[in-house]
C-alpha atoms as a PDB file:
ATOM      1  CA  UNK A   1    -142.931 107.600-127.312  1.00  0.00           C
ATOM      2  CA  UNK A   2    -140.122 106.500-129.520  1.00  0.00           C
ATOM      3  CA  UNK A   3    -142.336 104.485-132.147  1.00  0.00           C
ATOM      4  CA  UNK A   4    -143.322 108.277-132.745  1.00  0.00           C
ATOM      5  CA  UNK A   5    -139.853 109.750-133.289  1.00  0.00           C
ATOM      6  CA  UNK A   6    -138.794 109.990-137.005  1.00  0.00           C
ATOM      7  CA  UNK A   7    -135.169 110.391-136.003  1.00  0.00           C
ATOM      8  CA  UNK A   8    -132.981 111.387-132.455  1.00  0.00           C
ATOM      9  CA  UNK A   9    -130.185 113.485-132.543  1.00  0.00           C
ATOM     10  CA  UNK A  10    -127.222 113.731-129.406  1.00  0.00           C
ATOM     11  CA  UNK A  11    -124.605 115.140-129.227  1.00  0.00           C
ATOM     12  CA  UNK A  12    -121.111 113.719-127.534  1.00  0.00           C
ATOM     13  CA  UNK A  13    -118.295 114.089-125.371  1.00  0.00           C
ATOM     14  CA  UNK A  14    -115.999 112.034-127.468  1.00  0.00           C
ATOM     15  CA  UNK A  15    -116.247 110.036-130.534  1.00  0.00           C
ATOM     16  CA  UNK A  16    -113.557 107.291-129.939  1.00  0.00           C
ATOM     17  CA  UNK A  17    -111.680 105.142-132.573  1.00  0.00           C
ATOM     18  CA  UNK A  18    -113.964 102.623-133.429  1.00  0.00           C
ATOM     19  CA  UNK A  19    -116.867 104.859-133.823  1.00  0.00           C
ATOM     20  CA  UNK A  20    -118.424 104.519-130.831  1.00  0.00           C
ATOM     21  CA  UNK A  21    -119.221 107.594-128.308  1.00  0.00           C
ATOM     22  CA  UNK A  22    -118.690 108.368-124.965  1.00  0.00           C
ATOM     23  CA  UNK A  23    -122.269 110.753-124.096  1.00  0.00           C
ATOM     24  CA  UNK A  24    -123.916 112.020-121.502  1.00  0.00           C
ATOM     25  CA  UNK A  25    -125.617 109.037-118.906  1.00  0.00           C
ATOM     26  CA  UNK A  26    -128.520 107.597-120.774  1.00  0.00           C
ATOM     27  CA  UNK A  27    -127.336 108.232-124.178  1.00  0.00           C
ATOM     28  CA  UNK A  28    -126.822 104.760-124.453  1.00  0.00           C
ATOM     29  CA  UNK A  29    -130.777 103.912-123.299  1.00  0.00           C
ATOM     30  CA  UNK A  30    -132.038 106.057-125.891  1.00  0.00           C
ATOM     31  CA  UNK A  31    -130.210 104.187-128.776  1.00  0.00           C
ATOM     32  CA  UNK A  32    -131.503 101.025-128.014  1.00  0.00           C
ATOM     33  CA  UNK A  33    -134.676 101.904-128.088  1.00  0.00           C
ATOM     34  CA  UNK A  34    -133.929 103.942-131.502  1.00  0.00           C
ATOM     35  CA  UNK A  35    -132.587 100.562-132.876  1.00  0.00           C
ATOM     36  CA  UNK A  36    -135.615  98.612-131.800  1.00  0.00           C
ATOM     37  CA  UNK A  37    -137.994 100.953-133.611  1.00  0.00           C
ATOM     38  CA  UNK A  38    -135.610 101.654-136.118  1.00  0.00           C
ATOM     39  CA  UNK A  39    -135.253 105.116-135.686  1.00  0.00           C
ATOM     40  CA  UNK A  40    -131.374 106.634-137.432  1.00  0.00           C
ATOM     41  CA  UNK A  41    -129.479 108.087-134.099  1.00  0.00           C
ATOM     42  CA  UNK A  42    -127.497 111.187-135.562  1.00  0.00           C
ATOM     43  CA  UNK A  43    -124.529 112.493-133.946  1.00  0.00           C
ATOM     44  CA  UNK A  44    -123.583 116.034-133.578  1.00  0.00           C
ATOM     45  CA  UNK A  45    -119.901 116.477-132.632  1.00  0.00           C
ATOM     46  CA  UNK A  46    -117.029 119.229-134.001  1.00  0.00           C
ATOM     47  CA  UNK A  47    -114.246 117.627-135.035  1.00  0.00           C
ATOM     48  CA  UNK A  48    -111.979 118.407-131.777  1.00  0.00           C
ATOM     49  CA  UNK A  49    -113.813 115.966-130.210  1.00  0.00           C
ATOM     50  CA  UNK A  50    -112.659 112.820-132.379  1.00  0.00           C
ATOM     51  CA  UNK A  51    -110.172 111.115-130.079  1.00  0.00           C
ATOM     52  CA  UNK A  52    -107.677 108.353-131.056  1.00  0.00           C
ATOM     53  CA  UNK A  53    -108.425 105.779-128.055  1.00  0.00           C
ATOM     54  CA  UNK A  54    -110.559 102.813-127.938  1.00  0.00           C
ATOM     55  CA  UNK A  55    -113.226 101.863-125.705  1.00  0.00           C
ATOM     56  CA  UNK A  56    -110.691  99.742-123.326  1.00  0.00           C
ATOM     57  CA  UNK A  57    -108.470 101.789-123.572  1.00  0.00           C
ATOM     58  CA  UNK A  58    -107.164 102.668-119.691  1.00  0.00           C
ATOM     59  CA  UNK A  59    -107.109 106.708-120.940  1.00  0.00           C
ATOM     60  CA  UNK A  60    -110.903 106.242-121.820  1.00  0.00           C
ATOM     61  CA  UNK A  61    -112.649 106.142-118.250  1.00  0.00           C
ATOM     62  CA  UNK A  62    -116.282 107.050-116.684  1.00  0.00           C
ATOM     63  CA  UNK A  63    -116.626 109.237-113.837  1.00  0.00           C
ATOM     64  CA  UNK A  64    -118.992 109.040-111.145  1.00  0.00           C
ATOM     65  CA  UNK A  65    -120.300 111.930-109.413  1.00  0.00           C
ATOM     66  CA  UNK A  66    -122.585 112.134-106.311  1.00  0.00           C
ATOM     67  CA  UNK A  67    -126.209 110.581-106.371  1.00  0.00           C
ATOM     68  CA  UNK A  68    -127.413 112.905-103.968  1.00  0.00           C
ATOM     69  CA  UNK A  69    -129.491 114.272-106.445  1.00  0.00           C
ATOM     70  CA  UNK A  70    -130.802 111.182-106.932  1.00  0.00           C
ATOM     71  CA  UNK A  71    -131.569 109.606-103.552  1.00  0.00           C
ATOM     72  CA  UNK A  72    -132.960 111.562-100.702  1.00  0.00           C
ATOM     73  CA  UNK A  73    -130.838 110.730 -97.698  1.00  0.00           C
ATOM     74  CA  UNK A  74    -132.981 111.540 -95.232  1.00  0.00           C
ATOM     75  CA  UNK A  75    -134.435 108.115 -95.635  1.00  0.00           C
ATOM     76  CA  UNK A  76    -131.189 106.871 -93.425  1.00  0.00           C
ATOM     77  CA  UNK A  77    -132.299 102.500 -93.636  1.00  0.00           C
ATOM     78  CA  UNK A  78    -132.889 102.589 -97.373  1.00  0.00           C
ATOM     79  CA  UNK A  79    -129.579 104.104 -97.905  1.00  0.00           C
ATOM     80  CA  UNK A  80    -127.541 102.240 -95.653  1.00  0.00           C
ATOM     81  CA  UNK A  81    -128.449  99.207 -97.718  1.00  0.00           C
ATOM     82  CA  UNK A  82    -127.688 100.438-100.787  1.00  0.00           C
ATOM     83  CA  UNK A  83    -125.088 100.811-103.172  1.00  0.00           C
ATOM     84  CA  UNK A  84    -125.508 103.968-105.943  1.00  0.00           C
ATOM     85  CA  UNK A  85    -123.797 104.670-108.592  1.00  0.00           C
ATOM     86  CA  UNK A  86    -124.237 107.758-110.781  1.00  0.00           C
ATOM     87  CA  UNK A  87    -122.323 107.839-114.487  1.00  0.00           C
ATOM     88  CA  UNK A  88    -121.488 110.628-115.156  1.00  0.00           C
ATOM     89  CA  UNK A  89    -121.044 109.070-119.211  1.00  0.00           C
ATOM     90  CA  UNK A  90    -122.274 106.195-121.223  1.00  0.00           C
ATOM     91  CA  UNK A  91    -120.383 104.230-123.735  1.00  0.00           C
ATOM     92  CA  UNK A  92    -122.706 103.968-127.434  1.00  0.00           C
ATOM     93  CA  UNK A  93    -121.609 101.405-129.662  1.00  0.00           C
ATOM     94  CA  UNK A  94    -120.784 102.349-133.342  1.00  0.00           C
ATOM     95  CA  UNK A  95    -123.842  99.650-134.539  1.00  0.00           C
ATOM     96  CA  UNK A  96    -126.357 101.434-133.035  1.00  0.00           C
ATOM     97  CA  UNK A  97    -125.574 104.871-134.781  1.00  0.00           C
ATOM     98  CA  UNK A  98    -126.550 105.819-137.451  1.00  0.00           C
ATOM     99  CA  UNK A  99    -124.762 108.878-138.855  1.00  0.00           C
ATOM    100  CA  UNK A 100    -122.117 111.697-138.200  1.00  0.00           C
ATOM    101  CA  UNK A 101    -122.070 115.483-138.810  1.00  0.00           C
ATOM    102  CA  UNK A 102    -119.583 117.139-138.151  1.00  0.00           C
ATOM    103  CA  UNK A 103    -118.554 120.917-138.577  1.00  0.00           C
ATOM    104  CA  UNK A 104    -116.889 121.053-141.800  1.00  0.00           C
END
């Protein structure tokens, strides 16, 4: 599907220091493959959300929520030996976008 996109556009949750972005889970998916067929990634963010941290920084933390919309748990032995985890955000490197708008 991608070889057939002419560009991909996101939005974010935060646009850090260093350029990179903290988006939605599987943000981060859909660059890569952008970058392999080398499709621009555009980024739609206001300006409120530029923030001054960096991606280690200890501020600058994913959350996980609940994969029960994920997993059905009714299947009790496939669970039990399992360990999910749902992001609730990804973390996009700066090299794989490709340009900024913002709202000014």
């Amino acid at each position: 599907m991608m070889s057939r996109v002419n560009k991909v556009v996101i939005g974010t949750h935060t646009v850090l220091a260093n350029g990179g972005l903290k988006a939605i889970a599987g943000s981060h998916l859909v660059a890569l493959a952008a970058k392999y067929y080398n499709v621009p990634v555009i980024v739609l963010s206001p300006l409120y959300k530029l923030s001054p941290e960096y991606p280690r920084s200890v501020k600058i933390r994913n959350r996980f929520v609940s994969p029960e919309s994920l997993v059905d748990y009714s299947d009790g032995l496939f669970v039990e030996k399992t360990q999910i985890y749902n992001p609730l955000f990804d973390y996009v490197p700066p090299e794989l976008i490709s340009l900024f708008i913002f709202n000014m």
